[in-house]
N, C-alpha and C. Protein backbone atom coordinates (compact mmCIF):
# COMPACT_ATOMS: atom_id res chain seq x y z
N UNK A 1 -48.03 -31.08 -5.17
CA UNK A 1 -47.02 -32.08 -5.29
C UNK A 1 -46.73 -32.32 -6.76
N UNK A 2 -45.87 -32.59 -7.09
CA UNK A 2 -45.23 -32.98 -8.44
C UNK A 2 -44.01 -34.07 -8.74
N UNK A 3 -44.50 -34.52 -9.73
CA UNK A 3 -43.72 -36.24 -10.18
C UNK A 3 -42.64 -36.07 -10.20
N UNK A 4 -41.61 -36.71 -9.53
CA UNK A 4 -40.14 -37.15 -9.40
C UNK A 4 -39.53 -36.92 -11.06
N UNK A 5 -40.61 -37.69 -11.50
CA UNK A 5 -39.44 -37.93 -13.40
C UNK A 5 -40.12 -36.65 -14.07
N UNK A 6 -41.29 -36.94 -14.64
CA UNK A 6 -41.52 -35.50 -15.06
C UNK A 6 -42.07 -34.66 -15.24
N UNK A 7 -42.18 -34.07 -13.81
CA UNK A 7 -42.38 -33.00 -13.20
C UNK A 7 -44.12 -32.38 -13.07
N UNK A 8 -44.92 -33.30 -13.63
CA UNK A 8 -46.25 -33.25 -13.65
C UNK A 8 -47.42 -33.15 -12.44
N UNK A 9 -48.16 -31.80 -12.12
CA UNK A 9 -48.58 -32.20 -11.21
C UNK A 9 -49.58 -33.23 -10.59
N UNK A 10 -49.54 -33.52 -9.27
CA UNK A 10 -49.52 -34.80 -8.46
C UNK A 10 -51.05 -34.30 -8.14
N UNK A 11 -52.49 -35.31 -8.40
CA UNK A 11 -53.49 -35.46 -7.16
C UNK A 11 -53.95 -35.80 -6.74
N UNK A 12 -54.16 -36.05 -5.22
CA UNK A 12 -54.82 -37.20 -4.99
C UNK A 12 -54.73 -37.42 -4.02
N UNK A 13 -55.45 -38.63 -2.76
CA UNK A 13 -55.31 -38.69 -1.24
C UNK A 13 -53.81 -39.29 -1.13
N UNK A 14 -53.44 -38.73 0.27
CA UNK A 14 -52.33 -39.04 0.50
C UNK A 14 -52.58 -40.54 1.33
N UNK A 15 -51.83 -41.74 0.84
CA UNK A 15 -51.78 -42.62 2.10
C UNK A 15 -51.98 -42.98 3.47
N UNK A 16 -51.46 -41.65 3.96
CA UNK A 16 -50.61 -41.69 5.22
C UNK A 16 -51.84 -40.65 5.87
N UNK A 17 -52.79 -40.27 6.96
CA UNK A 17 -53.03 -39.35 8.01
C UNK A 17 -52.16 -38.51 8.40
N UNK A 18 -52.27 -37.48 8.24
CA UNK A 18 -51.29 -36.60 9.14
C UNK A 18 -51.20 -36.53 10.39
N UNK A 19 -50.15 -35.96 10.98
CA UNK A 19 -50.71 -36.30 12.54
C UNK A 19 -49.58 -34.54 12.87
N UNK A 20 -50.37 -34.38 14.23
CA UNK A 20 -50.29 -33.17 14.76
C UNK A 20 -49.88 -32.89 16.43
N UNK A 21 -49.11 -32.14 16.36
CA UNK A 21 -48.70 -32.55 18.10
C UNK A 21 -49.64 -31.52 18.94
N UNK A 22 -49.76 -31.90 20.21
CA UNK A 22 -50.64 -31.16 21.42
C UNK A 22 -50.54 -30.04 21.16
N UNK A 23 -49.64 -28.98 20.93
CA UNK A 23 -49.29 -27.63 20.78
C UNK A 23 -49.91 -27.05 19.16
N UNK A 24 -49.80 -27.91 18.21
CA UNK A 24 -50.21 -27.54 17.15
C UNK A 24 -52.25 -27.60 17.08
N UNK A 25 -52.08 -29.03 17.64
CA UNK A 25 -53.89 -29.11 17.71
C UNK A 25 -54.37 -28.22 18.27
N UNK A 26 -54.71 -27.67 19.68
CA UNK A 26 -54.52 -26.74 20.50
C UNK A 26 -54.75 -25.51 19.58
N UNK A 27 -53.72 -25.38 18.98
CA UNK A 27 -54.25 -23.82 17.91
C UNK A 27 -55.64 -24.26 16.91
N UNK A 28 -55.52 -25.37 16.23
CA UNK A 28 -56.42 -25.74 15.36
C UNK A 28 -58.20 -26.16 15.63
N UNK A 29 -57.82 -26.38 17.17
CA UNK A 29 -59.41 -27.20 17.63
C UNK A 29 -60.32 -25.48 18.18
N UNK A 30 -59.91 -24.54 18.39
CA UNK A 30 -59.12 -23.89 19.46
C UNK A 30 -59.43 -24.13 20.70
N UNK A 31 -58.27 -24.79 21.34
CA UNK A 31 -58.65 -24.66 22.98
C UNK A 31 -57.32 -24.54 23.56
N UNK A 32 -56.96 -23.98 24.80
CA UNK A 32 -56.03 -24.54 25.40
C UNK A 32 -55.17 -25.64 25.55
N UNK A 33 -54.09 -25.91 26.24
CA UNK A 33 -53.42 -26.92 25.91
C UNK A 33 -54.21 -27.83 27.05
N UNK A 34 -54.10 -27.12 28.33
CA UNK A 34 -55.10 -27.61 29.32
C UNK A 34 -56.01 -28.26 29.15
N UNK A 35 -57.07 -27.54 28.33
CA UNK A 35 -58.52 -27.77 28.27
C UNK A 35 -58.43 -28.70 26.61
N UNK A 36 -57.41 -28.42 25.81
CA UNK A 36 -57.28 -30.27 24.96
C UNK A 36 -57.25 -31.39 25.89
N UNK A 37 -55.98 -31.51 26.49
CA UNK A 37 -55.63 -32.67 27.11
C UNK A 37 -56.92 -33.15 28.67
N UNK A 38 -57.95 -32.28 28.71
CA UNK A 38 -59.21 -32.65 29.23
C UNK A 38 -60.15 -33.27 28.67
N UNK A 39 -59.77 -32.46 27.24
CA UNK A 39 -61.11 -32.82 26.39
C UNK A 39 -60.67 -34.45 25.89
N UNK A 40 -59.68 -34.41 25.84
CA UNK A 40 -58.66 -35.74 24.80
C UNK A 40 -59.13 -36.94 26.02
N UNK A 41 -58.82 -36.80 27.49
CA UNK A 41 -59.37 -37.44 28.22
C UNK A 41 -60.60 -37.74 28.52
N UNK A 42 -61.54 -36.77 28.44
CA UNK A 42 -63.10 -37.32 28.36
C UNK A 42 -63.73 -37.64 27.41
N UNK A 43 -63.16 -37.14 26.23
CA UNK A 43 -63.57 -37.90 24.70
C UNK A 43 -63.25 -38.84 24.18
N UNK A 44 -62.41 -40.11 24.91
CA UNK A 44 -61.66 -40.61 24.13
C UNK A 44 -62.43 -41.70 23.74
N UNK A 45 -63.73 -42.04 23.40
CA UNK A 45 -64.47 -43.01 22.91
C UNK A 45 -64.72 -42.46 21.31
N UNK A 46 -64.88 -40.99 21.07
CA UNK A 46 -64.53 -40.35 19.81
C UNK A 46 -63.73 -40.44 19.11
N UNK A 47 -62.41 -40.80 19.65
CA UNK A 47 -60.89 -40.93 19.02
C UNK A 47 -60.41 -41.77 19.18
N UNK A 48 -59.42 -41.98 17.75
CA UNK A 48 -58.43 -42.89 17.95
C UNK A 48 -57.60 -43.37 19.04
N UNK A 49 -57.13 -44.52 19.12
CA UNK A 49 -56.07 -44.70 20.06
C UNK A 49 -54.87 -43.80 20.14
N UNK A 50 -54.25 -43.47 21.67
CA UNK A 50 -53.27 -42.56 21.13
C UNK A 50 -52.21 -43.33 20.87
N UNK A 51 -51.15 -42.00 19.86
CA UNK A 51 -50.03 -42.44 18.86
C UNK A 51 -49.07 -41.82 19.86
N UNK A 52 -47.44 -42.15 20.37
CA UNK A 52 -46.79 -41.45 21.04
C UNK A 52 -45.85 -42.08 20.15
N UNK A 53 -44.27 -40.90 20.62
CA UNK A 53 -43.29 -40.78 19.76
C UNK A 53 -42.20 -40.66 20.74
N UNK A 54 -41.32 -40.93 20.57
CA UNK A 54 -40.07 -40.22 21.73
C UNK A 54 -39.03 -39.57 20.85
N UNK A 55 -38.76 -38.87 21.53
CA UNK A 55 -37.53 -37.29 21.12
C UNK A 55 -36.73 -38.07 22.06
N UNK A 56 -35.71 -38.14 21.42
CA UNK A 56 -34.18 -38.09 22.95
C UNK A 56 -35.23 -39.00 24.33
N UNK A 57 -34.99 -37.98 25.25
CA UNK A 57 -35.82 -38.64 26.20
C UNK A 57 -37.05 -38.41 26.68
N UNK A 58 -37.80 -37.69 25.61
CA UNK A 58 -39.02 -37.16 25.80
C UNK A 58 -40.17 -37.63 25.13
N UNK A 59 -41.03 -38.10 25.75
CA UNK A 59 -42.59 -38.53 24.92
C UNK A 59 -43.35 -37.67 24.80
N UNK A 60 -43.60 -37.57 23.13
CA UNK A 60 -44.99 -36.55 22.80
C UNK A 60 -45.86 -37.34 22.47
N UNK A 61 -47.08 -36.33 22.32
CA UNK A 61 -48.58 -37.47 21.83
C UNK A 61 -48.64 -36.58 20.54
N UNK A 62 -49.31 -37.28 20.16
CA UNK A 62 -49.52 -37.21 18.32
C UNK A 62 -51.27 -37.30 18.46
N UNK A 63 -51.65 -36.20 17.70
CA UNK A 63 -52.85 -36.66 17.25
C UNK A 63 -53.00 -36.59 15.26
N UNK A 64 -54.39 -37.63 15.27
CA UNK A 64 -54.54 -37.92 13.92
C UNK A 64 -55.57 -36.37 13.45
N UNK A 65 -55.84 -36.15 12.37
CA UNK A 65 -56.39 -35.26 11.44
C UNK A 65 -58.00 -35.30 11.98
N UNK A 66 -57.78 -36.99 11.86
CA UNK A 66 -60.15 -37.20 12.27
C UNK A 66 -59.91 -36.68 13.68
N UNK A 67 -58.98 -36.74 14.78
CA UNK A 67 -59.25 -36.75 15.74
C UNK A 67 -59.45 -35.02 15.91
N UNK A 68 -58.83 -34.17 15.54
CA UNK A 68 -59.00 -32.69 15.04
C UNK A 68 -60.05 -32.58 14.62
N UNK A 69 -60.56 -32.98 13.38
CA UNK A 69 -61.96 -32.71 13.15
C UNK A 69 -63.04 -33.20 14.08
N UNK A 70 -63.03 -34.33 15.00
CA UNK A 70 -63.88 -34.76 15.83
C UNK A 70 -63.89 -33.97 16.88
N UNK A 71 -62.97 -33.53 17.19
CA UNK A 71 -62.69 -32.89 18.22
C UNK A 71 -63.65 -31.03 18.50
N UNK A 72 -63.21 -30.42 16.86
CA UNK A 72 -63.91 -29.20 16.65
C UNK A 72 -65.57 -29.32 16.24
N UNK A 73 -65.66 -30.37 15.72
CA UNK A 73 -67.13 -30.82 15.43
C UNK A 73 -67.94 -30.80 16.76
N UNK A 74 -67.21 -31.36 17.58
CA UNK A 74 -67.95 -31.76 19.37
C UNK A 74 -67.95 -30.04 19.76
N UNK A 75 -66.97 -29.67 19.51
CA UNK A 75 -67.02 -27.81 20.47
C UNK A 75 -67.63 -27.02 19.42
N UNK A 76 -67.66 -27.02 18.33
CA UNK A 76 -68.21 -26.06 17.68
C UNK A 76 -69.23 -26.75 16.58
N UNK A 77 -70.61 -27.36 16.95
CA UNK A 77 -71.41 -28.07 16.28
C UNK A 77 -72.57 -27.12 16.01
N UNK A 78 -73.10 -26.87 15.14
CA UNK A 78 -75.13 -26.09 15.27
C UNK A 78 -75.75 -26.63 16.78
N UNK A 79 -75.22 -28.43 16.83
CA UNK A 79 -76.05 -28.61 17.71
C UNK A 79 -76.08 -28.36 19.07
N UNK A 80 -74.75 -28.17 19.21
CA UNK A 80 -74.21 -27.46 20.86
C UNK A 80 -74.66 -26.52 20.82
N UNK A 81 -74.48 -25.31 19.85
CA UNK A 81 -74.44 -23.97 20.03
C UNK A 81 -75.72 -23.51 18.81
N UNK A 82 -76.80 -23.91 19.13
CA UNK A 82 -77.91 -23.61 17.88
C UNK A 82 -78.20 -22.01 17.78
N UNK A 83 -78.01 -21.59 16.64
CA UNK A 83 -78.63 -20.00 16.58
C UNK A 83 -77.43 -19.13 17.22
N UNK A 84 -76.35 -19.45 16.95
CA UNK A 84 -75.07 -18.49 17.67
C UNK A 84 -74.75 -18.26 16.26
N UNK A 85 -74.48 -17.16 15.92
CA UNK A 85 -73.65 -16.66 14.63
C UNK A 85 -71.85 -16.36 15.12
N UNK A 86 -71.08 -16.71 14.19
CA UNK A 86 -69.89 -16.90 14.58
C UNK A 86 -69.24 -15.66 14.73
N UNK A 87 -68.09 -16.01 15.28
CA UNK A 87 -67.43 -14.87 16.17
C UNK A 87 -67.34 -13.67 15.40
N UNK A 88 -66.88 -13.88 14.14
CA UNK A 88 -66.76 -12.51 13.34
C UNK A 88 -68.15 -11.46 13.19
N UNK A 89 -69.01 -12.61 12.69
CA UNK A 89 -70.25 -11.71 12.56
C UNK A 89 -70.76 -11.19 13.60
N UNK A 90 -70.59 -11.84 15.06
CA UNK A 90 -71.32 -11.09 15.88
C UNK A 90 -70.46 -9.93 16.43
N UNK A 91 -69.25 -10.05 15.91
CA UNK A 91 -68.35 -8.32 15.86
C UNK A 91 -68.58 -7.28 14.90
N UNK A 92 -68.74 -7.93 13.88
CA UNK A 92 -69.60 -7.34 13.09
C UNK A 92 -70.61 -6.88 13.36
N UNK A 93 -71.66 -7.28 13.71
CA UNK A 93 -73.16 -6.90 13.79
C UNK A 93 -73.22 -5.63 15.19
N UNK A 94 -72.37 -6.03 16.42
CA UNK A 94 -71.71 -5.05 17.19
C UNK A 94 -71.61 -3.78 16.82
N UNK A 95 -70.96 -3.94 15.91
CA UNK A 95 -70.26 -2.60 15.36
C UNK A 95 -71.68 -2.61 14.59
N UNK A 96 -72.06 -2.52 13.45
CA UNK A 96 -73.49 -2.08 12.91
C UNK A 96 -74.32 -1.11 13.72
N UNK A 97 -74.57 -1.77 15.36
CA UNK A 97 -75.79 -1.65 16.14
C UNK A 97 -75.13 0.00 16.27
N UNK A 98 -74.04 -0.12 16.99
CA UNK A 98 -73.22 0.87 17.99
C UNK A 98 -73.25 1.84 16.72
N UNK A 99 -72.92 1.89 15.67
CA UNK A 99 -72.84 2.99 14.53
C UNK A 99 -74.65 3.44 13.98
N UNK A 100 -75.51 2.34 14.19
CA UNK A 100 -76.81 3.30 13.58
C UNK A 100 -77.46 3.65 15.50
N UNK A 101 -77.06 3.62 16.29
CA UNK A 101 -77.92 4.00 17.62
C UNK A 101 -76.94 5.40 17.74
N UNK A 102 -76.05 5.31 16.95
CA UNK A 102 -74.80 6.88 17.16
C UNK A 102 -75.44 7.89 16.39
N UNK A 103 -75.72 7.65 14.76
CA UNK A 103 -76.33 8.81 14.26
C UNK A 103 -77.58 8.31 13.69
């Protein structure tokens, strides 16, 4: 970000929370849209109150930034999943095994 008058860059927390719609969180937490709006329902002692918005004649839900991070913290914690190495490495390590049991 950079200053209106002159032109210096800007740093620092922003005011405002961002907020993120069902379709965007969904990519970010990763889960389904399904299996958010399950999780959003059985978690909701974790999260904020929800924020809704209307389009024309349509209501979306909004989620906040903590509620994203609370959200991936609960599905993807050490403590849920202790001793799992993450998805890459264990494609990785896959491939390792399969290449020294070959030659």
């Amino acid at each position: 970000m950079f200053c209106d008058r002159c032109g210096s860059a800007v740093t620092g927390v922003l005011p405002v929370e961002p907020l993120y719609t069902i379709q965007s969180a969904a990519i970010l937490v990763p889960l389904t849209k399904t299996a958010l709006a399950r999780a959003l329902h059985d978690r909701k002692a974790l999260l904020k109150p929800p924020l809704y918005r209307w389009h024309g004649i349509k209501r979306f839900r909004y989620l906040y930034a903590s509620d994203i991070r609370a959200l991936r913290a609960h599905y993807f914690s050490e403590v849920r999943h202790p001793g799992q190495p993450g998805k890459d490495s264990a494609v990785s390590e896959g491939r390792e095994a399969s290449s020294s049991s070959q030659g």
